[in-house]
Protein backbone atom coordinates (compact mmCIF):
# COMPACT_ATOMS: atom_id res chain seq x y z
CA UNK A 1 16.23 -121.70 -42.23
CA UNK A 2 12.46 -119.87 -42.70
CA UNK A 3 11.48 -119.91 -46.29
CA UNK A 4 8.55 -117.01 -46.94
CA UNK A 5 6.14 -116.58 -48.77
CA UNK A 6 6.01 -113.25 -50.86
CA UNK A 7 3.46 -111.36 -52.64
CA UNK A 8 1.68 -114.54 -53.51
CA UNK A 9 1.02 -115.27 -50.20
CA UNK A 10 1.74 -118.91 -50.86
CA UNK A 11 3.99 -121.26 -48.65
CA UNK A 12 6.84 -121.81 -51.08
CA UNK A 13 8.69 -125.37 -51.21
CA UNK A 14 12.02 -123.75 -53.34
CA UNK A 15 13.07 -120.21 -54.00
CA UNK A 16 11.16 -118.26 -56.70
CA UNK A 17 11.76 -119.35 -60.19
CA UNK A 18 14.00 -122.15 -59.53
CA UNK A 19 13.86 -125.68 -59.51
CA UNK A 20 15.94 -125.79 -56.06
CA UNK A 21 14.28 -127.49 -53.10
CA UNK A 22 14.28 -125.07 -49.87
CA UNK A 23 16.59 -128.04 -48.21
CA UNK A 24 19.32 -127.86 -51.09
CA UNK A 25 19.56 -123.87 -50.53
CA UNK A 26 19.63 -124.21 -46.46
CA UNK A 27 22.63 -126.40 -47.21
CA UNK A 28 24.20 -124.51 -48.92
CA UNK A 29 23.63 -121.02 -46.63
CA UNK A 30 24.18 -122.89 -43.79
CA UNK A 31 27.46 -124.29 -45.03
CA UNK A 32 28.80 -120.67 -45.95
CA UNK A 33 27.86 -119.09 -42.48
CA UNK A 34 29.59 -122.08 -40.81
CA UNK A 35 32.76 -121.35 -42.22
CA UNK A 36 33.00 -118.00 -42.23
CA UNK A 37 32.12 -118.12 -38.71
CA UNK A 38 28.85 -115.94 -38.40
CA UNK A 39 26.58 -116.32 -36.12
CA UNK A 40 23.27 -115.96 -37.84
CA UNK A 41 22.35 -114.42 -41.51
CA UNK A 42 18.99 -113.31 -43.09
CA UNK A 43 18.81 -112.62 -46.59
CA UNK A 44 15.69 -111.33 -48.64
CA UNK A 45 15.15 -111.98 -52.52
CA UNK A 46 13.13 -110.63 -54.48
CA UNK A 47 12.46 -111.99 -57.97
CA UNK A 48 9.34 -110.09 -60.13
CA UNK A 49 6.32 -110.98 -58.42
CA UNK A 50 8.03 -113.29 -55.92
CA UNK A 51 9.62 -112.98 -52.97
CA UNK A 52 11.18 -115.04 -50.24
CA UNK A 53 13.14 -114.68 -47.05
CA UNK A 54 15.74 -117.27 -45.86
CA UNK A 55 17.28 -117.14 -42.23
CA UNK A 56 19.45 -119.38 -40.58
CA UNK A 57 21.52 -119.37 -37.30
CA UNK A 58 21.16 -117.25 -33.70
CA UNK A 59 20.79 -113.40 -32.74
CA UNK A 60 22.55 -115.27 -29.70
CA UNK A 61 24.94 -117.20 -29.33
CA UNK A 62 25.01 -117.75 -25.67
CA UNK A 63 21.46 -118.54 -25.48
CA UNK A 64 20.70 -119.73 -28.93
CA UNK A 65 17.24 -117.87 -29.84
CA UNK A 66 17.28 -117.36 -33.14
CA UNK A 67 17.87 -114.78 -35.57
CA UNK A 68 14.11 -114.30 -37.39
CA UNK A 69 12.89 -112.75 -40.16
CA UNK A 70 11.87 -109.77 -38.05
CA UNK A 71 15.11 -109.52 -36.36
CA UNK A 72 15.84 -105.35 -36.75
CA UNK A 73 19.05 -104.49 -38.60
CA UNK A 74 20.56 -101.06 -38.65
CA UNK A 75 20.54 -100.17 -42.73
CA UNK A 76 23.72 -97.69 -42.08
CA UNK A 77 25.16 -97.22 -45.83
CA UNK A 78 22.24 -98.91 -47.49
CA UNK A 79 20.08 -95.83 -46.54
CA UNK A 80 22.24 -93.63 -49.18
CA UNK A 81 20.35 -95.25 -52.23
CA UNK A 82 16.94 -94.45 -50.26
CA UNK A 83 17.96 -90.81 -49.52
CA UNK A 84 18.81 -90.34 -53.29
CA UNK A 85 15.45 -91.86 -54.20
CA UNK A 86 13.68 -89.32 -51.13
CA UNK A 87 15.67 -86.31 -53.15
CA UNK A 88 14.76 -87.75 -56.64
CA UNK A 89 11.23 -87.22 -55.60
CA UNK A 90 11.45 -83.82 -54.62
CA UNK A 91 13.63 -82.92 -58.25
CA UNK A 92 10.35 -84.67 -60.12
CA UNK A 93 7.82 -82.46 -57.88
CA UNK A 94 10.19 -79.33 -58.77
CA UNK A 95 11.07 -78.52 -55.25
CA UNK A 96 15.13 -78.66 -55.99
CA UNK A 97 17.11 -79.53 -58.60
CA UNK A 98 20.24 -82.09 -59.51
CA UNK A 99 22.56 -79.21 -60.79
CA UNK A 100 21.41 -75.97 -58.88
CA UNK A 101 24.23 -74.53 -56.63
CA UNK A 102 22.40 -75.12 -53.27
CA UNK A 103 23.74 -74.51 -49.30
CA UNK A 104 25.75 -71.32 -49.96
CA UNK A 105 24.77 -70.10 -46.51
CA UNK A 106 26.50 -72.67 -44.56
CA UNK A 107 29.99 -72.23 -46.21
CA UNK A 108 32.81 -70.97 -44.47
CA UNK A 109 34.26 -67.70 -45.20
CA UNK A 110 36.35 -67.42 -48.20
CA UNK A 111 34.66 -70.23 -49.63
CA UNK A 112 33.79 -69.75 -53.21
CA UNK A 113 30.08 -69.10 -52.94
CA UNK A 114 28.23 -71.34 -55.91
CA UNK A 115 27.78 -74.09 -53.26
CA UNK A 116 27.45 -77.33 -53.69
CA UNK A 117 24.84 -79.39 -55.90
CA UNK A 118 22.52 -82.21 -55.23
CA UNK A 119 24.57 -84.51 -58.44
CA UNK A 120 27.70 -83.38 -55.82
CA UNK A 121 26.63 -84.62 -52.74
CA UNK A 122 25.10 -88.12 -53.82
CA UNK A 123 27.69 -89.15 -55.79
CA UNK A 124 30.41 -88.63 -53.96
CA UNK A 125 31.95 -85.55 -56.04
CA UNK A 126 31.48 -82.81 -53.51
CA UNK A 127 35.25 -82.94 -52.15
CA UNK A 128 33.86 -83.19 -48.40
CA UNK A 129 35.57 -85.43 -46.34
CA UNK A 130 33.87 -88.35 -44.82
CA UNK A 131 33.90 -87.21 -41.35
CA UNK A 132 33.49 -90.55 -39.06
CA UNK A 133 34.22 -89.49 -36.08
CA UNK A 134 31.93 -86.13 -36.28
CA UNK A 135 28.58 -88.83 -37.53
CA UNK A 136 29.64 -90.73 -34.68
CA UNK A 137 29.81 -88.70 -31.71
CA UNK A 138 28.08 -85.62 -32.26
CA UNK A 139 25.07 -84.78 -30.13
CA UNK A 140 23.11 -82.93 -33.03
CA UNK A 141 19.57 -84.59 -34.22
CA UNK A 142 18.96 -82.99 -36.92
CA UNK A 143 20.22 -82.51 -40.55
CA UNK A 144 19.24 -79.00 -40.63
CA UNK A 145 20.87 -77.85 -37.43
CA UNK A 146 23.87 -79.72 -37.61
CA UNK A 147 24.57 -78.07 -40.92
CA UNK A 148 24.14 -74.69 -40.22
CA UNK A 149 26.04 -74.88 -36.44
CA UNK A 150 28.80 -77.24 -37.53
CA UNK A 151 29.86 -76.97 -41.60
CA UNK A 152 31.40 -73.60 -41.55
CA UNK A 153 34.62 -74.57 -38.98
CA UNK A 154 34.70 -78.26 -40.78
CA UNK A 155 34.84 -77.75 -44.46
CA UNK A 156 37.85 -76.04 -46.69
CA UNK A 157 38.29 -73.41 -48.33
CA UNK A 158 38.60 -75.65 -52.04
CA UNK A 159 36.26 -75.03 -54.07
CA UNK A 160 32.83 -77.22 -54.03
CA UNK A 161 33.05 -80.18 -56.29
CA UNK A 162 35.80 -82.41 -57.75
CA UNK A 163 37.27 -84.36 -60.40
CA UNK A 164 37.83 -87.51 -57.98
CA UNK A 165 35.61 -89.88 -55.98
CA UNK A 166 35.71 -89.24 -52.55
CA UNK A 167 33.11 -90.87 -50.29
CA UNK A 168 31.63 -88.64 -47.62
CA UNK A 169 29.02 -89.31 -45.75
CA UNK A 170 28.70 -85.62 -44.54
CA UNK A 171 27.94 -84.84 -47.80
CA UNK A 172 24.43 -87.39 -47.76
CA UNK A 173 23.90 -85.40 -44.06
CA UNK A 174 24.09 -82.50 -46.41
CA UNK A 175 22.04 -83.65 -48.91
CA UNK A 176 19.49 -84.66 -46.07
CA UNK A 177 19.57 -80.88 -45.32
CA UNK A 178 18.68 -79.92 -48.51
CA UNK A 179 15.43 -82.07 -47.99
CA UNK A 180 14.58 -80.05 -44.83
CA UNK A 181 14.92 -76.85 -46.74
CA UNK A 182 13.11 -78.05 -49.89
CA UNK A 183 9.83 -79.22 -47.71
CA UNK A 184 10.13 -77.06 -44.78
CA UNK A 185 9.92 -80.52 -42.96
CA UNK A 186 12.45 -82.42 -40.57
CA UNK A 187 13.79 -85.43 -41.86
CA UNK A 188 12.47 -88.17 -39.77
CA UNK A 189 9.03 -87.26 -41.14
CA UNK A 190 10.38 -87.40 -45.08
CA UNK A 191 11.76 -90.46 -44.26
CA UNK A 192 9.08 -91.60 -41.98
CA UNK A 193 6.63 -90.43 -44.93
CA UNK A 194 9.03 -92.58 -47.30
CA UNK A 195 8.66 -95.38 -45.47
CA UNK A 196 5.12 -95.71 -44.94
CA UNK A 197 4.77 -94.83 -49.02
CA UNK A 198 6.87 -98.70 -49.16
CA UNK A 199 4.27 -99.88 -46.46
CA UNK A 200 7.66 -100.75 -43.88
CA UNK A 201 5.71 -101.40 -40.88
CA UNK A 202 7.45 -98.95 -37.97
CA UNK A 203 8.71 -101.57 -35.36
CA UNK A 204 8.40 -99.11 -32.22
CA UNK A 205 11.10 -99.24 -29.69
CA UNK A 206 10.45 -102.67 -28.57
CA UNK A 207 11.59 -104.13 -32.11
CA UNK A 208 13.95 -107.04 -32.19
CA UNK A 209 16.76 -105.34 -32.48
CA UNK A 210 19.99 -107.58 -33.60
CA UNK A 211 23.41 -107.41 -31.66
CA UNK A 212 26.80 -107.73 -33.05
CA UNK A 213 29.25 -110.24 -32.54
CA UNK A 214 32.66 -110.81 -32.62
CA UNK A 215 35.20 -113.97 -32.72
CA UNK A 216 36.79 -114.88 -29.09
CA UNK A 217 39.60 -116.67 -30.75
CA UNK A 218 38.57 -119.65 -28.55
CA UNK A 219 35.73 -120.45 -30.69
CA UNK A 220 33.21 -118.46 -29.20
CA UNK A 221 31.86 -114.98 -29.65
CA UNK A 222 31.77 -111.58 -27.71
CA UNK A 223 28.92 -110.04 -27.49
CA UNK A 224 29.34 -105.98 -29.25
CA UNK A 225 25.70 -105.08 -28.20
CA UNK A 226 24.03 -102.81 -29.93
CA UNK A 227 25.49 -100.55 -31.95
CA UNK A 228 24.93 -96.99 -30.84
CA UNK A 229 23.54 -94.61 -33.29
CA UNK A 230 23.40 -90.78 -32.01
CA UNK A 231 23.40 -87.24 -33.20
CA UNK A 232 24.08 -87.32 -37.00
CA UNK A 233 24.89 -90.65 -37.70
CA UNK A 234 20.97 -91.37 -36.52
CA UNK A 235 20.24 -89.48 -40.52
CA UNK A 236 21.63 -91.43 -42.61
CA UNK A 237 22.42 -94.29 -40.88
CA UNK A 238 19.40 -94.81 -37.93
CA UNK A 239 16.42 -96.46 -40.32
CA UNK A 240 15.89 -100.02 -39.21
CA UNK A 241 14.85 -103.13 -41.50
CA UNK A 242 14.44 -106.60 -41.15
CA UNK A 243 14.65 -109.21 -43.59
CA UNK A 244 11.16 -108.91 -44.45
CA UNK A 245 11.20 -105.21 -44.53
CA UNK A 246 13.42 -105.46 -47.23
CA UNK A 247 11.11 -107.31 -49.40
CA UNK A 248 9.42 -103.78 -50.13
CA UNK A 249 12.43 -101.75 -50.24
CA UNK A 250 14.03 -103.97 -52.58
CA UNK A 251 10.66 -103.89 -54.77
CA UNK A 252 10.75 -100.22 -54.96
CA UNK A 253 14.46 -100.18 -56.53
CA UNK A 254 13.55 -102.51 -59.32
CA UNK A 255 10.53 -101.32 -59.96
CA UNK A 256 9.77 -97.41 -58.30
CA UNK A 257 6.89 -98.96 -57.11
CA UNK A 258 5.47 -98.65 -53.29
CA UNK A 259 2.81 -100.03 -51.51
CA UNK A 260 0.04 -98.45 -53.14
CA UNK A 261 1.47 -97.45 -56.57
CA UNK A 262 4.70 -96.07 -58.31
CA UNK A 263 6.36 -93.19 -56.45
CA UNK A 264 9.32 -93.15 -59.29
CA UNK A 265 9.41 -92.92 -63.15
CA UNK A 266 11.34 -94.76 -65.02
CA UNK A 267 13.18 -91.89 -66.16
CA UNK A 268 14.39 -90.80 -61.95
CA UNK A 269 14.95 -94.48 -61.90
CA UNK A 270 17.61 -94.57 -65.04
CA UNK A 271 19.25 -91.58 -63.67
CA UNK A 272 19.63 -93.41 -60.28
CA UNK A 273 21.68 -95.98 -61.78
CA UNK A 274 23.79 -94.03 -63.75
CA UNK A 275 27.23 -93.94 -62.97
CA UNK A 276 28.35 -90.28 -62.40
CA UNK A 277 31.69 -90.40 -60.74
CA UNK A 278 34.37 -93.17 -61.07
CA UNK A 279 35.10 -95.48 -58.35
CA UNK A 280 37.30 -97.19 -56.64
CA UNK A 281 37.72 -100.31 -58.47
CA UNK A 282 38.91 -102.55 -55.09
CA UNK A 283 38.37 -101.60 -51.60
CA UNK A 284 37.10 -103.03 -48.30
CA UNK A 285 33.44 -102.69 -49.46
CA UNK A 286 33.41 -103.38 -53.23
CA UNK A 287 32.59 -107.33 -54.36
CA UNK A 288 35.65 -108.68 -56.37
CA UNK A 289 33.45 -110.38 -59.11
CA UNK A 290 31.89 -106.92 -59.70
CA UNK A 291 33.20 -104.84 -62.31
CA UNK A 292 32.96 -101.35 -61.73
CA UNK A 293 31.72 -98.75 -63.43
CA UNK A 294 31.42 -95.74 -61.45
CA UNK A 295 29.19 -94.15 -58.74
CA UNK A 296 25.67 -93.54 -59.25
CA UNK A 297 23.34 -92.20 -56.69
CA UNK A 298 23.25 -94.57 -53.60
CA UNK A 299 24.93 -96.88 -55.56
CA UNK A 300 27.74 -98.66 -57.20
CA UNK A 301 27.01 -99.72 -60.55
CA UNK A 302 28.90 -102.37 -62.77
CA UNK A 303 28.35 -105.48 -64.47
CA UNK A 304 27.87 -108.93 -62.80
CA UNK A 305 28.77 -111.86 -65.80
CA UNK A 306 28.15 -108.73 -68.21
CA UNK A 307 24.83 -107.30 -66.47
CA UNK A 308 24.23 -104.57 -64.69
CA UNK A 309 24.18 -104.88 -60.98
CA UNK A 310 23.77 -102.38 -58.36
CA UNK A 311 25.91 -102.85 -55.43
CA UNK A 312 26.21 -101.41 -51.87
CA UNK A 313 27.69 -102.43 -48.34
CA UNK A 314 26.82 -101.41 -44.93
CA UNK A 315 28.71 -101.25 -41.74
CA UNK A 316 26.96 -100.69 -38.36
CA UNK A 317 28.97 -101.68 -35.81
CA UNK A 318 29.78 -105.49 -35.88
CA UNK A 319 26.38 -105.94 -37.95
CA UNK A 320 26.87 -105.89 -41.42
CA UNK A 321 24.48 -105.64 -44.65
CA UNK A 322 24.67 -105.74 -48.89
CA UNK A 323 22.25 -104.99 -51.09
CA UNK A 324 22.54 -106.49 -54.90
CA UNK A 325 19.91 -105.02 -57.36
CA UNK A 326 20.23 -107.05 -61.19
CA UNK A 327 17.47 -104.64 -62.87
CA UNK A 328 17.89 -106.52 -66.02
CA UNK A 329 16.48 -109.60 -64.55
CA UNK A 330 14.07 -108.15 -61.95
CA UNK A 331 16.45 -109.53 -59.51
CA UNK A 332 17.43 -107.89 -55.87
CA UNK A 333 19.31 -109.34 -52.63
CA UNK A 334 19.80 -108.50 -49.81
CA UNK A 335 21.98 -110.52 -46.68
CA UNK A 336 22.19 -109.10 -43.23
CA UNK A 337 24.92 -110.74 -40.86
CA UNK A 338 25.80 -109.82 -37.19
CA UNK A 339 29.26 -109.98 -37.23
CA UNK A 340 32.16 -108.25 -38.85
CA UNK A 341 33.55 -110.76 -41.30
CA UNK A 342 35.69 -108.71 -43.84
CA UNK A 343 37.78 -110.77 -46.29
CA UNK A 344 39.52 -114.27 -46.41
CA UNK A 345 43.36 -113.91 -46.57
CA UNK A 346 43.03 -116.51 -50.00
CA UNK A 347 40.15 -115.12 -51.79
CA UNK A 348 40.90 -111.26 -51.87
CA UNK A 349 38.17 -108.82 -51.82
CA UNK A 350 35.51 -111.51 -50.75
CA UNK A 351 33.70 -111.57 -47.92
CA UNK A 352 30.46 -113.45 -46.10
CA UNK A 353 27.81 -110.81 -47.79
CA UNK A 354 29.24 -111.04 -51.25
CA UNK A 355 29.28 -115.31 -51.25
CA UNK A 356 26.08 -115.36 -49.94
CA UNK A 357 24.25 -112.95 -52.61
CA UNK A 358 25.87 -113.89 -55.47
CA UNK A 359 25.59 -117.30 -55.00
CA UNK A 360 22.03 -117.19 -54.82
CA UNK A 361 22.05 -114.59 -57.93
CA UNK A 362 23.40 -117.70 -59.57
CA UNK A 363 20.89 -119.84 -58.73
CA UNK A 364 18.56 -117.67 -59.82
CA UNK A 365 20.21 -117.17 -62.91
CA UNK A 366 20.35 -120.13 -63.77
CA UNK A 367 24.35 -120.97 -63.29
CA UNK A 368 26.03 -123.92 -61.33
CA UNK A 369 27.11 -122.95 -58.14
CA UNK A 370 30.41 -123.46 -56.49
CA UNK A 371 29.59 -123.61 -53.14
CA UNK A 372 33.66 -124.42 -52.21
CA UNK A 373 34.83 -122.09 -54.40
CA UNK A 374 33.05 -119.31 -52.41
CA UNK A 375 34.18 -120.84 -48.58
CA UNK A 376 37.00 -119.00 -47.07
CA UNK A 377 40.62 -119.60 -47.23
CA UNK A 378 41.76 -119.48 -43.87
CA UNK A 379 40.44 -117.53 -40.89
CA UNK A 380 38.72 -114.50 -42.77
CA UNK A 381 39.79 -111.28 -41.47
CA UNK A 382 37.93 -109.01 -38.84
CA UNK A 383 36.88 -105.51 -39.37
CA UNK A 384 37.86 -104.71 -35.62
CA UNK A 385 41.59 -105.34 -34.56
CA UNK A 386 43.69 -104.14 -31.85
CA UNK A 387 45.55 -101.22 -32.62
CA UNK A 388 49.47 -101.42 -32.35
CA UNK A 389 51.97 -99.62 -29.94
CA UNK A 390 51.91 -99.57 -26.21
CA UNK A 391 49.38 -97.75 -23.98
CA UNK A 392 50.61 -94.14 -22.99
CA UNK A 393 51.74 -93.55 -19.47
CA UNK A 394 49.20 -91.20 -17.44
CA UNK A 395 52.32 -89.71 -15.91
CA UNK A 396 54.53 -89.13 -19.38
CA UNK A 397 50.97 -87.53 -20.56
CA UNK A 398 51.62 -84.29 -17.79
CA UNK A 399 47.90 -82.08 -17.80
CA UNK A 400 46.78 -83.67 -21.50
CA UNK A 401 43.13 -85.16 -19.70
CA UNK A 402 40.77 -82.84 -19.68
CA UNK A 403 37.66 -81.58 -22.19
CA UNK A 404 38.56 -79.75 -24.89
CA UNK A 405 36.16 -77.71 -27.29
CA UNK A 406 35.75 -76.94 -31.19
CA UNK A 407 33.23 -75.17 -32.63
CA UNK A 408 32.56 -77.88 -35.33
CA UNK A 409 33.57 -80.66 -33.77
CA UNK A 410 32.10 -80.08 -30.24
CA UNK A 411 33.58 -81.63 -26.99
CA UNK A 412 35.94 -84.12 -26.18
CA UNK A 413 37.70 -85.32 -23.28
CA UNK A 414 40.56 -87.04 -22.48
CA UNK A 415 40.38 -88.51 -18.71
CA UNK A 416 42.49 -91.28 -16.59
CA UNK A 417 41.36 -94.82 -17.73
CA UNK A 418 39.90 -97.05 -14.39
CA UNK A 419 43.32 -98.52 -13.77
CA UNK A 420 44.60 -95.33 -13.61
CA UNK A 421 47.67 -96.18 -15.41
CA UNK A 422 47.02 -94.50 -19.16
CA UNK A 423 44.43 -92.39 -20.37
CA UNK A 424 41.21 -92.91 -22.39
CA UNK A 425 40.26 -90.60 -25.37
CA UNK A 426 36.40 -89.98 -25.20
CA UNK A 427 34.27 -88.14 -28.20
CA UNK A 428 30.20 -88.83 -27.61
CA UNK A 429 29.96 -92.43 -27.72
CA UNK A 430 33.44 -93.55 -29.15
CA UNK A 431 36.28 -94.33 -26.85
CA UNK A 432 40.12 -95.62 -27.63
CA UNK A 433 43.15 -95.84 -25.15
CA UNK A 434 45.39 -93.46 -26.11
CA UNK A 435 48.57 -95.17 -27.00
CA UNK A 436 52.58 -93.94 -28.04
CA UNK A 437 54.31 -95.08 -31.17
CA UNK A 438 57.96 -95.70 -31.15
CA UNK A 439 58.67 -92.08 -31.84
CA UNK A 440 56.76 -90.74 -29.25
CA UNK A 441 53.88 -89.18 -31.03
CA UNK A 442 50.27 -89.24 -29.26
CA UNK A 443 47.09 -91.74 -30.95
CA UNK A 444 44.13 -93.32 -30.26
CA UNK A 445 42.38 -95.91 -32.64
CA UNK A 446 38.48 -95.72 -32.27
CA UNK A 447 35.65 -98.21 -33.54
CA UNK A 448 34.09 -95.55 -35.33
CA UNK A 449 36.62 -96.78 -38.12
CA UNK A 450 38.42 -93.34 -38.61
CA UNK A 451 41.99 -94.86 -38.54
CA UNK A 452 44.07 -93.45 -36.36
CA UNK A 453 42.74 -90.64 -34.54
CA UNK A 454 46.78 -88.27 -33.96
CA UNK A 455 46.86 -85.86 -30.76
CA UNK A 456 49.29 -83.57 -30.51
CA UNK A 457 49.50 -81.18 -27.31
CA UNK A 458 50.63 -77.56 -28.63
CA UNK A 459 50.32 -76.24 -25.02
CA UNK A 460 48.74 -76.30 -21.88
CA UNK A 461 45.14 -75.81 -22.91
CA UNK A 462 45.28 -76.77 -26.60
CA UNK A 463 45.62 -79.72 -28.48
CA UNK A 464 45.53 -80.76 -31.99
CA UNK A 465 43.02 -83.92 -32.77
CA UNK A 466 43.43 -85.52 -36.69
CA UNK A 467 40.05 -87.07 -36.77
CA UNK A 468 40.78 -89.17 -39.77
CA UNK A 469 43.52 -89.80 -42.43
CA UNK A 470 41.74 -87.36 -44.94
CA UNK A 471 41.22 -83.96 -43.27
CA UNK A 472 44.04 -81.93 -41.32
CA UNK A 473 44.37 -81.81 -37.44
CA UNK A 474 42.26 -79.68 -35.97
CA UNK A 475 42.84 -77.20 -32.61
CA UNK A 476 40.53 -78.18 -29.52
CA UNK A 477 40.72 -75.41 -26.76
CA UNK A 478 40.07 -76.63 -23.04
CA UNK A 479 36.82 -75.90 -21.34
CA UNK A 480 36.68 -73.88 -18.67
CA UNK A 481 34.96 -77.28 -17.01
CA UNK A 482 38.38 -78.84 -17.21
């Protein structure tokens, strides 16, 4: 474990504001990642003035080199709360607004035409669906473009907005569009501008990127690489941090304050971390010792021991992140993992992320720690699994492979697998065998995390392609290529 110094600048011999020697707390951290079987962890705290960052096991597990404190980390889902900031920005310069009906040109026909508003798309109640498989394997770069090219064949005709929470993270793409239009400038120079404003160093394309990792069931791991992050996805997923990155970012969402001076009021800040939109109160992502109170912007807010925490997850592939913000103490943490631990089968809604940070936010709050009490009960579960029913025969499939086209969707093809005995469904990046279920119907399940992805052949040269559980099936047309 690396103990760092923070603003101080001083070599620290216990975390900030504690009493704890650094060996009692690399115990402990090494003790959780041990048995919930991750290969290395970083985590970043940030307490007022101080800061320290505390790292402990490999980026490789078949060599051993260890994971450091400048070890790169995908943000994926913790980038929402620093999009919401980037727009809160532009609503304090006057350039847009929280409750303006915005993007009414890229609405589909027969839409009702008020479009939808900045409050909408950051807190979930827009009514767009989530759209996976579209942030995963589309070839678009940016926001802008993908918006104008792509939203009128994917969204319904229901009206903008909603009384129900329903994550989407086309709607943040969206929102990321509403950026370019507000600024006349792309969005990897707002964010790039963002950035620099925190003074996160850019780490150039030979950064030290992490890998993912998953259990071999023999007591090893298999190496997931590196996550792939193309065409939309790269938005609001693509900005990189390591562990001492995150000692600024996590600064600037206590405080508003960047490198060289605040860049948000207190005001923006309140209305950041105001819950707008109820949430879920358990799901895959949501801390069970968290009580929820809603959906802010970027955020989940509800009450830790009765204070106010800030909570979000992030899921990049087998690498994993959580951010915990406790604005009432001037408290933030942050834990980055590299493999996809979910929950232990005994301790329901509990996972790696959430044991490590709130056991240090009790240590820094001054509570006794159960170090046993946050261990797993048996063998936690994974977030990747093997999907169920047998592979499809390439002969019961008759002319199905092929590429096949939609408008909003783009291309995807369906082509022999290298055994040649089933078939492989391919969209960008993502790729699933396509497999029968008792009754005969047509499936793939992709890492992309859509659930199951349903095919359906209507004829020859159609097919119809459910590209999650919350949007209907939608008709690809084969290519003239095929």
């Amino acid at each position: 474990m690396t103990l760092l110094p923070g603003s101080r600048q001083t070599r620290a011999a216990a975390l900030p504001r504690t009493g704890r020697p650094a060996e009692d707390l690399a115990g402990e951290l090494a003790a959780l990642r041990t048995a919930w079987r991750v290969p290395g962890v970083a985590v970043t705290v940030v307490h007022g003035d101080d800061a320290a960052v505390l790292v402990d096991g490999t980026r490789d597990p078949a060599t051993g080199a260890p994971l450091t404190a400048r070890t790169l980390f995908p943000l994926g889902s913790l980038t929402k709360s620093l999009i919401a900031a980037l727009l809160a920005r532009l609503v304090e310069q006057g350039l847009t607004g929280w409750e303006t009906g915005q993007l009414t040109d890229v609405l589909p026909h027969g839409a009702p035409r008020a479009g939808y508003t900045l409050t909408q798309l950051l807190t979930h109640s827009s009514g767009l669906p989530s759209y996976d498989m579209l942030l995963a394997g589309c070839a678009d770069t940016a926001p802008g473009e993908a918006a104008r090219g792509r939203l009128p064949h994917l969204v319904t005709v229901r009206p903008p907005g909603g009384d129900r929470f329903s994550y989407s993270d086309l709607a943040y793409v969206l929102a990321c569009h509403l950026a370019e239009e507000a600024t006349g400038r792309p969005w990897h120079r707002l964010t790039g501008d963002l950035l620099a404003d925190l003074g996160v160093r850019d780490p150039g394309p030979a950064g030290d990127a992490a890998r993912g990792y998953e259990p071999d069931g023999n007591g090893g791991f298999t190496d997931a690489g590196t996550p792939p992050l193309s065409g939309l996805s790269t938005a609001i997923s693509g900005i990189r941090a390591s562990a001492e990155d995150m000692v600024a970012l996590l600064r600037f969402h206590l405080s508003g304050h960047g490198a060289r001076g605040r860049l948000l009021g207190a005001p923006v800040l309140e209305h950041l971390r105001t819950p707008r939109m109820p949430a879920p109160t358990t799901s895959a992502n949501h801390p069970a010792c968290v009580a929820a109170d809603g959906y802010g912007y970027g955020w989940l807010v509800g009450r830790y021991h009765g204070e106010r925490a800030l909570v979000h997850s992030s899921s990049v592939g087998a690498l994993r992140g959580m951010t915990v913000v406790l604005p009432g103490r001037d408290l933030a943490v942050n834990v980055f993992c590299n493999t996809g631990v979910r929950h232990s089968p005994g301790r329901a809604h509990c996972c790696f992320r959430c044991a490590v940070a709130f056991c240090l936010i009790d240590v820094l709050s001054g509570r006794e720690t159960d170090t046993v009490r946050r261990l797993p009960v048996g063998e936690p579960e994974r977030m990747a699994g093997v999907a169920p029913g047998p592979a499809a025969d390439l002969d019961s499939l008759a002319t199905l492979p092929g590429t096949y086209h939609h408008p909003g969707f783009g291309d995807l093809r369906i082509v022999p697998d290298a055994s040649g005995a089933g078939a492989v469904f391919r969209y960008g990046p993502v790729a699933g065998p396509v497999r029968r279920t008792a009754r005969g119907a047509l499936f793939t399940t992709c890492p992309a995390d859509p659930g199951p992805v349903a095919l359906t052949p209507l004829d020859p040269d159609r097919v119809a392609v459910r590209m999650e559980r919350s949007v209907p099936a939608f008709e690809f047309t084969r290519t003239a290529a095929s």
